[in-house]
PDB file of N, CA and C in Angstrom:
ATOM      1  N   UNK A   1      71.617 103.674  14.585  1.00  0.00           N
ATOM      2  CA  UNK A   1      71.418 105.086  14.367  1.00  0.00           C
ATOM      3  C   UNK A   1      71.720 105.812  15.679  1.00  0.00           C
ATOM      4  N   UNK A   2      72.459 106.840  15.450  1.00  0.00           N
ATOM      5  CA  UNK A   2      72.299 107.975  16.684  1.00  0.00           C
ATOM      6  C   UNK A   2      71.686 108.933  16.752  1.00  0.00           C
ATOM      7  N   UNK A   3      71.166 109.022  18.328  1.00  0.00           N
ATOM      8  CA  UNK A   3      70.116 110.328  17.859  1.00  0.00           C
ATOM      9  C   UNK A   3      71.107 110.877  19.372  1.00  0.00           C
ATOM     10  N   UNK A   4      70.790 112.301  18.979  1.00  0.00           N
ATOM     11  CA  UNK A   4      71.668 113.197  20.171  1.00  0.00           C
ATOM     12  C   UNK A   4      70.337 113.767  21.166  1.00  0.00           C
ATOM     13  N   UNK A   5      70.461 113.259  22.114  1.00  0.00           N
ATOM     14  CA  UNK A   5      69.260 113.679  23.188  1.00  0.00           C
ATOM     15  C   UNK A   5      69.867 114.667  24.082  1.00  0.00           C
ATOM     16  N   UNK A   6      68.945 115.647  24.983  1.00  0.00           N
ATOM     17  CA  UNK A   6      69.190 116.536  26.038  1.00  0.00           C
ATOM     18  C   UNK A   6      70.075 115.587  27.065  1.00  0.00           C
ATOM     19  N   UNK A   7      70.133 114.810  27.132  1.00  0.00           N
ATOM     20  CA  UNK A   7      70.281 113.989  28.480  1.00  0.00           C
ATOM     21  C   UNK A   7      71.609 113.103  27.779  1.00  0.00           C
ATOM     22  N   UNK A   8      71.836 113.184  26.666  1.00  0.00           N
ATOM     23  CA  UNK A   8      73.475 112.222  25.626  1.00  0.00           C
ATOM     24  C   UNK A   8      72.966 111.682  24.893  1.00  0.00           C
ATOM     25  N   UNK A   9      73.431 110.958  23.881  1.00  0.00           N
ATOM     26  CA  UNK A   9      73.598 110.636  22.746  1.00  0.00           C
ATOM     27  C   UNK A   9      73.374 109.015  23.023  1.00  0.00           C
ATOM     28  N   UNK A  10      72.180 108.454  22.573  1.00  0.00           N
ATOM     29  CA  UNK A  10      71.356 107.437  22.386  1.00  0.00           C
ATOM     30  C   UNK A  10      71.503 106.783  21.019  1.00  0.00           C
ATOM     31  N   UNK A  11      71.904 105.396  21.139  1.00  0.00           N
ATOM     32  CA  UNK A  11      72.055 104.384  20.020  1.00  0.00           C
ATOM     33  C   UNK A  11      70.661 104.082  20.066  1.00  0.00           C
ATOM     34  N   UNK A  12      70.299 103.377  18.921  1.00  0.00           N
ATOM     35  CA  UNK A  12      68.756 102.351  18.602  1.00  0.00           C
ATOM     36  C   UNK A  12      68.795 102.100  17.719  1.00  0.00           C
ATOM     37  N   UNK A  13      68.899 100.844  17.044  1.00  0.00           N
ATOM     38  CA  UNK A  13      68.216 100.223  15.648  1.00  0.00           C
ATOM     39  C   UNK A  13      66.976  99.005  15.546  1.00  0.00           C
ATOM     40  N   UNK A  14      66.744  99.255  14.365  1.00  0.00           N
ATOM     41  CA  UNK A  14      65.628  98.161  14.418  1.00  0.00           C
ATOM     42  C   UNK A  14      65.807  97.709  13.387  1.00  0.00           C
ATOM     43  N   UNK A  15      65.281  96.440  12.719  1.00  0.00           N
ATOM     44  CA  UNK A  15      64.762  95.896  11.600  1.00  0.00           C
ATOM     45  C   UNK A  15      63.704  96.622  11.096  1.00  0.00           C
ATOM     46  N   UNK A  16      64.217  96.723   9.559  1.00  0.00           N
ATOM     47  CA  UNK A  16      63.111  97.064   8.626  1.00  0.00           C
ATOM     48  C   UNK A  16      63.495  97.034   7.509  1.00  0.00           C
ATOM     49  N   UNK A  17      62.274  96.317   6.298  1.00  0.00           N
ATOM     50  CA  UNK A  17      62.739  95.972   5.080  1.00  0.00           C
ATOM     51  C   UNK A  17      62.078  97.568   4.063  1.00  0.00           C
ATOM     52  N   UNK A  18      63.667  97.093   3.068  1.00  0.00           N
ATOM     53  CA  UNK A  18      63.066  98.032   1.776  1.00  0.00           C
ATOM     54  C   UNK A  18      62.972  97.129   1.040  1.00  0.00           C
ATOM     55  N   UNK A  19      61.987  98.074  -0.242  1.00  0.00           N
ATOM     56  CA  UNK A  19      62.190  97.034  -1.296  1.00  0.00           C
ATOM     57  C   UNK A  19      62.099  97.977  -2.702  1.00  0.00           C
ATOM     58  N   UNK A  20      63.340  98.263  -3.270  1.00  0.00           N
ATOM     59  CA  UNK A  20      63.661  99.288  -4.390  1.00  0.00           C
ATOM     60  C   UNK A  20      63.208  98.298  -5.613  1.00  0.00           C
ATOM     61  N   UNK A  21      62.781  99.575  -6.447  1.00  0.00           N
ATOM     62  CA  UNK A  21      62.295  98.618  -7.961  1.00  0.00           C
ATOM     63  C   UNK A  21      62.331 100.033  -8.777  1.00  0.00           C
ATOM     64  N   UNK A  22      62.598  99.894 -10.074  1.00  0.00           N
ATOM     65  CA  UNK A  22      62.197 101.891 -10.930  1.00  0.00           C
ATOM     66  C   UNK A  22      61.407 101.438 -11.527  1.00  0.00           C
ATOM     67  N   UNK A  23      60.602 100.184 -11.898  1.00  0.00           N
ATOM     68  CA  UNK A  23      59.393  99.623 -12.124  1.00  0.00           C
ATOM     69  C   UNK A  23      58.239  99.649 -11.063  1.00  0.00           C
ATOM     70  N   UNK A  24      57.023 101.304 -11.336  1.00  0.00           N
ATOM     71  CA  UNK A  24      56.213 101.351 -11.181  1.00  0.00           C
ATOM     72  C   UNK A  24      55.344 100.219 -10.565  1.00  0.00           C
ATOM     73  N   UNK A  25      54.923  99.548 -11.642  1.00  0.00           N
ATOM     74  CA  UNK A  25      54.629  98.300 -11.813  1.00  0.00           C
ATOM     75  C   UNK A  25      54.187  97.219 -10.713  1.00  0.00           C
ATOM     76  N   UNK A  26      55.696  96.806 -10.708  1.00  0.00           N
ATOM     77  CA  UNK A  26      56.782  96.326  -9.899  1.00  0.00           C
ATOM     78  C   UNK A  26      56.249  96.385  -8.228  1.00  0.00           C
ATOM     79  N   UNK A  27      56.683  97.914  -8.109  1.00  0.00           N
ATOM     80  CA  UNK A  27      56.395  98.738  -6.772  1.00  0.00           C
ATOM     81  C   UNK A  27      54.809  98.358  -5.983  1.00  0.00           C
ATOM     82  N   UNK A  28      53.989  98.280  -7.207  1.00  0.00           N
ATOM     83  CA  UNK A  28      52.364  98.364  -6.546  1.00  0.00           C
ATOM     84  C   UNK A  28      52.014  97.356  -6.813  1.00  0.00           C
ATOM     85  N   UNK A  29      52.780  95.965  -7.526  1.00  0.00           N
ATOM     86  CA  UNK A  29      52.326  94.494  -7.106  1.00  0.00           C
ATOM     87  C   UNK A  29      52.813  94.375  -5.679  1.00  0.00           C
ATOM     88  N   UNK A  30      54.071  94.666  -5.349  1.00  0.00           N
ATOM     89  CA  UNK A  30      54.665  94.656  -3.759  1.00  0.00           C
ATOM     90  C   UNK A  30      53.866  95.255  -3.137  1.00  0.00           C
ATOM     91  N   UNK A  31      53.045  96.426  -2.896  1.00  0.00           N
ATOM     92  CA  UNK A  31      52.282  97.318  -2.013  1.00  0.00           C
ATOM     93  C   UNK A  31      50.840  96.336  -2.042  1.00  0.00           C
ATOM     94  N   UNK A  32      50.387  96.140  -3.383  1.00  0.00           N
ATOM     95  CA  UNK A  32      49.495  95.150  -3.112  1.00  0.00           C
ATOM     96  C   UNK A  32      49.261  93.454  -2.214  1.00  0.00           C
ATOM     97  N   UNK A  33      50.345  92.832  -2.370  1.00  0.00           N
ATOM     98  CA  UNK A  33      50.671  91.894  -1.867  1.00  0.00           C
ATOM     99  C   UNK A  33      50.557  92.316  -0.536  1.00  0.00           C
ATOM    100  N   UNK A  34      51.558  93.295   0.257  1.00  0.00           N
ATOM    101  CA  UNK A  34      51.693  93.607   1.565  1.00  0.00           C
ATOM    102  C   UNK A  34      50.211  94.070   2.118  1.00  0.00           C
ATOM    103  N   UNK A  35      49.140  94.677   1.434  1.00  0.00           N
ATOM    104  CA  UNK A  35      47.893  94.818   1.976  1.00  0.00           C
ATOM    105  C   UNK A  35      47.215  93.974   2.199  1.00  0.00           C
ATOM    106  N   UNK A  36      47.568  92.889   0.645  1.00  0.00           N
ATOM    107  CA  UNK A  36      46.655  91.627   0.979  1.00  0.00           C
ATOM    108  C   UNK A  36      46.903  91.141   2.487  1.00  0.00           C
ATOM    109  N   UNK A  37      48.044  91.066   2.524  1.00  0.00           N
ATOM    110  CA  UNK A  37      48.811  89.978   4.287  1.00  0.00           C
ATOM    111  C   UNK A  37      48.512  91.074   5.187  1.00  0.00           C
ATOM    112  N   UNK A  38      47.622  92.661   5.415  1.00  0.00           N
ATOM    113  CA  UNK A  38      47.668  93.416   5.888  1.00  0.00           C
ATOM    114  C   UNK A  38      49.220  93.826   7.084  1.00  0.00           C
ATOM    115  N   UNK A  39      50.163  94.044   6.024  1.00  0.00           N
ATOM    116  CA  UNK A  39      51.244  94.644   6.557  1.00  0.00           C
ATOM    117  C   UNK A  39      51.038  96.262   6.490  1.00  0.00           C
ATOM    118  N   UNK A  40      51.567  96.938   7.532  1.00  0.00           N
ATOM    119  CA  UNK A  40      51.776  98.478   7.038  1.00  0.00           C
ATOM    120  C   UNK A  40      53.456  98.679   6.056  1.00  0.00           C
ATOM    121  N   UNK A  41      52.685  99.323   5.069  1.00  0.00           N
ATOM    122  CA  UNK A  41      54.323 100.327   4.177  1.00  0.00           C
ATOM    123  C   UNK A  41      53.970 101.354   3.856  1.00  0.00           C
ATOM    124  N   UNK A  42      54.717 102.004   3.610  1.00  0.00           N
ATOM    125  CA  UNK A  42      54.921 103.301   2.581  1.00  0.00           C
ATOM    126  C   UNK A  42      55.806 103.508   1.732  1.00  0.00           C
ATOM    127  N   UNK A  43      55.664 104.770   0.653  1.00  0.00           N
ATOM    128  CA  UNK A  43      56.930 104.733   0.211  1.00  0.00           C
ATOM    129  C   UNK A  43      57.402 105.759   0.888  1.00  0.00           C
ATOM    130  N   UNK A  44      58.690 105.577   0.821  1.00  0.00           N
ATOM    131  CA  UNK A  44      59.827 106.872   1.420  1.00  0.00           C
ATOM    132  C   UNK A  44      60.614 107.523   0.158  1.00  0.00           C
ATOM    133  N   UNK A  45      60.862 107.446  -0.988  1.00  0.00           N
ATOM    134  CA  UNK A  45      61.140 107.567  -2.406  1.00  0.00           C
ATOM    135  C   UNK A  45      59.809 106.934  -3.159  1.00  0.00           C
ATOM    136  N   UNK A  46      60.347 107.226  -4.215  1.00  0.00           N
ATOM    137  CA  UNK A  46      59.629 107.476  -5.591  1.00  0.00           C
ATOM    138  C   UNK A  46      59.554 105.753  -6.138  1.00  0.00           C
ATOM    139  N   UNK A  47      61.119 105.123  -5.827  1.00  0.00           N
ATOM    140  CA  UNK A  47      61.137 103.765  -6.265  1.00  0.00           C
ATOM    141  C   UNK A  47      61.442 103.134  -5.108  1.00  0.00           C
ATOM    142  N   UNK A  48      60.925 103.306  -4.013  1.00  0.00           N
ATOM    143  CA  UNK A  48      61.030 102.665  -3.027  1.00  0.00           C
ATOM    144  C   UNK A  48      60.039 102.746  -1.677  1.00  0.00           C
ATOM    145  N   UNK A  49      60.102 101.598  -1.258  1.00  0.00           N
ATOM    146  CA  UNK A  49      58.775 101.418  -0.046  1.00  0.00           C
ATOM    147  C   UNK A  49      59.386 100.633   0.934  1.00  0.00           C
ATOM    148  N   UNK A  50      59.034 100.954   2.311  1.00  0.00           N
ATOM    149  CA  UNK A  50      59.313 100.367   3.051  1.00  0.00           C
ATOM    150  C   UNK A  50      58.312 100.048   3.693  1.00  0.00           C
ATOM    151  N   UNK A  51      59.000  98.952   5.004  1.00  0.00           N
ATOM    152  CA  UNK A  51      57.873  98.156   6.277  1.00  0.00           C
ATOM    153  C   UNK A  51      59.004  98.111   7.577  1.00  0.00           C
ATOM    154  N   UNK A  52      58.458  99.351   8.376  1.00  0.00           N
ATOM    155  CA  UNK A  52      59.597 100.070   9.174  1.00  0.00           C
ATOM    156  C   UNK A  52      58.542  99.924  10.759  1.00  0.00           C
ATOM    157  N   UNK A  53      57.184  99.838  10.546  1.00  0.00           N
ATOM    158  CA  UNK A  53      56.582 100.138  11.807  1.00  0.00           C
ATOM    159  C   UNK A  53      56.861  98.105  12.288  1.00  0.00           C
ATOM    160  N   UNK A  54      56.961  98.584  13.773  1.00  0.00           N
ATOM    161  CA  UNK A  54      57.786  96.899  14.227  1.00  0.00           C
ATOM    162  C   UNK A  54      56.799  96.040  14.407  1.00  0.00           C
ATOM    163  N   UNK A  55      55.237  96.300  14.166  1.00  0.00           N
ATOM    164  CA  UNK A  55      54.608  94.703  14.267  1.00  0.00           C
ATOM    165  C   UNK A  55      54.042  94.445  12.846  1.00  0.00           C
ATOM    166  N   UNK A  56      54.744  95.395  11.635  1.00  0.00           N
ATOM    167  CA  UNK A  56      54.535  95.203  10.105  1.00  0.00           C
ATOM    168  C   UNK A  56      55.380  94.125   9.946  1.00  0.00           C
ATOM    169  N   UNK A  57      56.850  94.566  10.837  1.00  0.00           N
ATOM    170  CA  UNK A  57      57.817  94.057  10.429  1.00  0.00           C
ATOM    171  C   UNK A  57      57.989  92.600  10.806  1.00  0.00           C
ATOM    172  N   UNK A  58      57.494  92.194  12.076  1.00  0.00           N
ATOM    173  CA  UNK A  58      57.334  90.779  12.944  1.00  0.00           C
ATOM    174  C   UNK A  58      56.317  90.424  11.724  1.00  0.00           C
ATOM    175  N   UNK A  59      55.058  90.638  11.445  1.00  0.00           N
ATOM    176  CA  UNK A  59      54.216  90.231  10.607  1.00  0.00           C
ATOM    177  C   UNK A  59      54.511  89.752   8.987  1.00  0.00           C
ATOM    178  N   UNK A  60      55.749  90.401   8.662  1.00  0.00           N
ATOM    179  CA  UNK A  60      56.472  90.082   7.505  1.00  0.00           C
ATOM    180  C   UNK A  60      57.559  88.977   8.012  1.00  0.00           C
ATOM    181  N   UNK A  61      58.231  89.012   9.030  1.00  0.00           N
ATOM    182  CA  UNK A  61      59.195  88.292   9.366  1.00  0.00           C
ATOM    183  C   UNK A  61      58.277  86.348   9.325  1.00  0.00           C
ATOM    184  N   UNK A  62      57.327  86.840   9.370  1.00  0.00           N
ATOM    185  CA  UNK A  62      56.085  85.242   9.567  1.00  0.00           C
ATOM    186  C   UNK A  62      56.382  85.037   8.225  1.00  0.00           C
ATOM    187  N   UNK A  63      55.927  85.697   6.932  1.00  0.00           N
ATOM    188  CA  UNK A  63      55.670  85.098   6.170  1.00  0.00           C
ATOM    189  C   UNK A  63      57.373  84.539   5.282  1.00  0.00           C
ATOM    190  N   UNK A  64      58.327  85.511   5.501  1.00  0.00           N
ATOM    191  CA  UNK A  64      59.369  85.345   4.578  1.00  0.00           C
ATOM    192  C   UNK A  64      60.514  85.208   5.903  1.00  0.00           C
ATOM    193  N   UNK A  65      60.405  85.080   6.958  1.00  0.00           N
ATOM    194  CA  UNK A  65      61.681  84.775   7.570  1.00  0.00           C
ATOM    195  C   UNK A  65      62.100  85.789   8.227  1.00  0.00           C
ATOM    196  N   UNK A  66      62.670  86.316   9.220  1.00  0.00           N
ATOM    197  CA  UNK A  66      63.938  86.966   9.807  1.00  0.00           C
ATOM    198  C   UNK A  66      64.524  87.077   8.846  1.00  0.00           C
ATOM    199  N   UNK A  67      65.483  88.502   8.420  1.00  0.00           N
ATOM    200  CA  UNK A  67      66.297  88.640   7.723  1.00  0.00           C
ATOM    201  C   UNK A  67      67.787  88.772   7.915  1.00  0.00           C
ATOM    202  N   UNK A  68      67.586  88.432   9.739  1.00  0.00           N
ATOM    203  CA  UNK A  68      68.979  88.140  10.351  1.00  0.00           C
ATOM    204  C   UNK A  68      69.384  87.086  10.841  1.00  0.00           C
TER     205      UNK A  68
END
């Protein structure tokens, strides 16, 4: 991502998982699960949630792997 700063134009990315579903359902067995393992998410859409803050994301990377 670029972000344009006072001082120039700064690259940064990070890891972070989504996880799209249009099953309700679906969505809040995933949100549940991730509380159980106390990960932080949210949703950012309606059918979608993410785990974007970086020691949610190391903390998910334990249970299911690096995704790189």
């Amino acid at each position: 991502m670029r972000r344009p700063l006072p001082s120039g134009v700064r690259w940064y990315e990070y890891p972070r998982y989504l996880f799209k579903n249009e099953s309700s359902d679906i969505l809040a067995l995933c949100g549940e699960a991730l509380d159980l393992l106390g990960i932080a998410w949210r949703f950012n859409k309606r059918n979608e949630l993410s785990v974007a803050r970086r020691e949610a994301v190391e903390l998910l990377d334990v249970h299911v792997g690096p995704k790189y």
